[in-house]
C-alpha atoms as a PDB file:
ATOM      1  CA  UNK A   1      91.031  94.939  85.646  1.00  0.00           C
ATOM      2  CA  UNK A   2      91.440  96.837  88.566  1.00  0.00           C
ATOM      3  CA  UNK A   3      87.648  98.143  88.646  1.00  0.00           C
ATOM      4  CA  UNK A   4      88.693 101.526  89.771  1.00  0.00           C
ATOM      5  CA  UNK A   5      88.895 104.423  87.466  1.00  0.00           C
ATOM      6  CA  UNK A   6      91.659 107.142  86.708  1.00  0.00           C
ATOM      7  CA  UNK A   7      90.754 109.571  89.240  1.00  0.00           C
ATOM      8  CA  UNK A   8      90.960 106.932  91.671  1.00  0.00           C
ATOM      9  CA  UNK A   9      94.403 105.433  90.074  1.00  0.00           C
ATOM     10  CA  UNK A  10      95.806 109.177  90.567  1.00  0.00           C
ATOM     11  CA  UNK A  11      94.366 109.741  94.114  1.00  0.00           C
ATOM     12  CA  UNK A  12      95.885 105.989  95.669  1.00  0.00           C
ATOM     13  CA  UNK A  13      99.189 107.027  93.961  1.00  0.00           C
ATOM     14  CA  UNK A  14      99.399 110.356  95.134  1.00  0.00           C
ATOM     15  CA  UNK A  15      97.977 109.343  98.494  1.00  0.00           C
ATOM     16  CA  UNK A  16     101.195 106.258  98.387  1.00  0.00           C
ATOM     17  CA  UNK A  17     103.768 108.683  97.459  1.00  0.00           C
ATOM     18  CA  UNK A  18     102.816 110.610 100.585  1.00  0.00           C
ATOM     19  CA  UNK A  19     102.724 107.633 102.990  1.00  0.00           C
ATOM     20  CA  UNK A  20     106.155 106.775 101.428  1.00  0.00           C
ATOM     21  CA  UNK A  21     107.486 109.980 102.006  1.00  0.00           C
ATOM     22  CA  UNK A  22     106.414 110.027 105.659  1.00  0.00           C
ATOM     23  CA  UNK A  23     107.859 106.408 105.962  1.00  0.00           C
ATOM     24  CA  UNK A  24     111.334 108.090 104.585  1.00  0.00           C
ATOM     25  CA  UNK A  25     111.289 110.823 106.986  1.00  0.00           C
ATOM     26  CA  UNK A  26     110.660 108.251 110.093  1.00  0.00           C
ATOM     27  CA  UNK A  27     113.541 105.907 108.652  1.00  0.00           C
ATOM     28  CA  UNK A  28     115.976 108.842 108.458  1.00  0.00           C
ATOM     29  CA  UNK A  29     115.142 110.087 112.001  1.00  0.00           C
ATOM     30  CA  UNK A  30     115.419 106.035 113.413  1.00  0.00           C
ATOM     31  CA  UNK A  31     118.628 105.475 111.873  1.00  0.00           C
ATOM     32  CA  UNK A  32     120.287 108.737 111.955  1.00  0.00           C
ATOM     33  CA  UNK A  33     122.542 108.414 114.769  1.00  0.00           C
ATOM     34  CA  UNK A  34     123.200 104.965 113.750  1.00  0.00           C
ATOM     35  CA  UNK A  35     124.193 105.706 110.232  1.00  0.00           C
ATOM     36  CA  UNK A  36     125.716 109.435 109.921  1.00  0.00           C
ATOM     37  CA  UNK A  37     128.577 110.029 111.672  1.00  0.00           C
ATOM     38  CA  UNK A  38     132.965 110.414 111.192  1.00  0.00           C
ATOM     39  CA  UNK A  39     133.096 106.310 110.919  1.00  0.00           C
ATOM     40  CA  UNK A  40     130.012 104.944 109.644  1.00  0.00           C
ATOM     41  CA  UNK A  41     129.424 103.037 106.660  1.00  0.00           C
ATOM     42  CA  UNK A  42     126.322 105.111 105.147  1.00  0.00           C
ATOM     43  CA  UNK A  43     122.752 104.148 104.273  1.00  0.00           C
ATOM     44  CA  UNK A  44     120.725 104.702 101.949  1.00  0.00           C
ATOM     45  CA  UNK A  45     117.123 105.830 102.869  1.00  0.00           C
ATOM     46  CA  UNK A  46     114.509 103.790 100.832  1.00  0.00           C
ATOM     47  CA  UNK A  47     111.809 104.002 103.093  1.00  0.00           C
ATOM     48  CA  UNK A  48     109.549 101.417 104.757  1.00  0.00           C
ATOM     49  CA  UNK A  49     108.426  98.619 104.552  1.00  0.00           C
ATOM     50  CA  UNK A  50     111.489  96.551 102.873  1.00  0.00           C
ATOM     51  CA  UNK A  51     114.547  98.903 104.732  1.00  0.00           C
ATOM     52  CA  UNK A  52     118.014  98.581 102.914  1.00  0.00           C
ATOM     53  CA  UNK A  53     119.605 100.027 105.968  1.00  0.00           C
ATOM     54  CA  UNK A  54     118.601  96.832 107.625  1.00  0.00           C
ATOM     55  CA  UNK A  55     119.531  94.841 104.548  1.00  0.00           C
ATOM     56  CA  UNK A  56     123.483  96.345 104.085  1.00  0.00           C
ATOM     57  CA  UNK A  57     124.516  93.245 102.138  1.00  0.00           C
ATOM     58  CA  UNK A  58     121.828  93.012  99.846  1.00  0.00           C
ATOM     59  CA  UNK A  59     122.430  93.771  95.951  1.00  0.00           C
ATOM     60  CA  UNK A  60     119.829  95.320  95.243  1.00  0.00           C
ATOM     61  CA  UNK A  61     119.304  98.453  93.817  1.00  0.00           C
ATOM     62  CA  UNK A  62     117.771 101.244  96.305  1.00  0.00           C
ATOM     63  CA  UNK A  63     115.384 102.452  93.095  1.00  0.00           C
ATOM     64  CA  UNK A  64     114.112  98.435  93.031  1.00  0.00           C
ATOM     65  CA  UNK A  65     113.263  98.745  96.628  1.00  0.00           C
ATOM     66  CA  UNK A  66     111.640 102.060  96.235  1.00  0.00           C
ATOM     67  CA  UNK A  67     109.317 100.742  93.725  1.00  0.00           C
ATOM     68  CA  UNK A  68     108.465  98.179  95.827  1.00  0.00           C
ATOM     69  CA  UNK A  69     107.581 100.252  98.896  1.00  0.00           C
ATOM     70  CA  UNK A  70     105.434 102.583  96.749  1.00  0.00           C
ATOM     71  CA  UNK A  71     103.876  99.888  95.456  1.00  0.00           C
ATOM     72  CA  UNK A  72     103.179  98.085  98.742  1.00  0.00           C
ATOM     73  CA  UNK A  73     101.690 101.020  99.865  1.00  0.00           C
ATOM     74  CA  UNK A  74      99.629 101.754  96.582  1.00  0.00           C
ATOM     75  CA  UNK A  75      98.243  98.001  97.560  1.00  0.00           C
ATOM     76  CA  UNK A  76      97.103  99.073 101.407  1.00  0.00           C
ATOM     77  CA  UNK A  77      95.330 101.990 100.721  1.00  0.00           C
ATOM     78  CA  UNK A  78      93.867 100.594  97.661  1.00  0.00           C
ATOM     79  CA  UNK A  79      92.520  97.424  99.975  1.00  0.00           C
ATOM     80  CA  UNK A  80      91.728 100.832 102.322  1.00  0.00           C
ATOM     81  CA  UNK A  81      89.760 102.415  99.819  1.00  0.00           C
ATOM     82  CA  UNK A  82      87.971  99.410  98.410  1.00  0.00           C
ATOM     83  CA  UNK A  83      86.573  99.047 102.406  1.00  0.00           C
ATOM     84  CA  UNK A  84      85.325 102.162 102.550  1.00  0.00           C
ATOM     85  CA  UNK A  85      83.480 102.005  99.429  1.00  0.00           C
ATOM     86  CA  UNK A  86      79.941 101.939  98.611  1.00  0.00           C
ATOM     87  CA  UNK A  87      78.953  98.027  97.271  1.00  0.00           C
ATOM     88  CA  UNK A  88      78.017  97.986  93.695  1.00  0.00           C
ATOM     89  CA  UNK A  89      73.314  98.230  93.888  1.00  0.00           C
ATOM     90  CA  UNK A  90      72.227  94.904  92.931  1.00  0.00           C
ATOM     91  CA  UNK A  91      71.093  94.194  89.682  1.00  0.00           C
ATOM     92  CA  UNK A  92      67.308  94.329  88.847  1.00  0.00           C
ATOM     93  CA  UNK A  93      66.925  91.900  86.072  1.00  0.00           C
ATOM     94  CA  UNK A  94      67.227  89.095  88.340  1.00  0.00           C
END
């Protein structure tokens, strides 16, 4: 479906888990100040690009929007990879 094969599946997720983890790392720095302290409300660090710190009335669950992230992220370097790739040779029955 995808037209990629498992070592390829394993390498975008790996490589998406890492770029999520960065993300996570930038998020906690940004908001630290804003979000730890003796009278704040708390956050809970999901990562970018869909930020539940920004989103502090929304219902849903941080795992949901972790998901999501990973996934978005899964989608860019996939779209990455696929540009970098060498084009399938042309067939040579036609």
């Amino acid at each position: 479906m995808w037209g990629f094969s498992k070592k390829r599946f394993l390498v975008t997720l790996g490589l998406s888990v890492v770029v999520w983890v960065v993300t996570v790392i930038l998020q906690a720095y940004s908001t630290f100040a804003r979000y730890v302290g003796a009278f704040s409300s708390g956050c809970q660090i999901t990562g970018y690009p869909v930020d539940l710190c920004e989103l502090p009335t929304s219902s849903v669950p941080a795992v949901i929007i972790i998901v999501v992230n990973i996934s978005f992220w899964f989608l860019v370097i996939n779209l990455i990879f696929g540009w970098f790739s060498k084009p399938d040779s042309p067939s040579k029955n036609s």
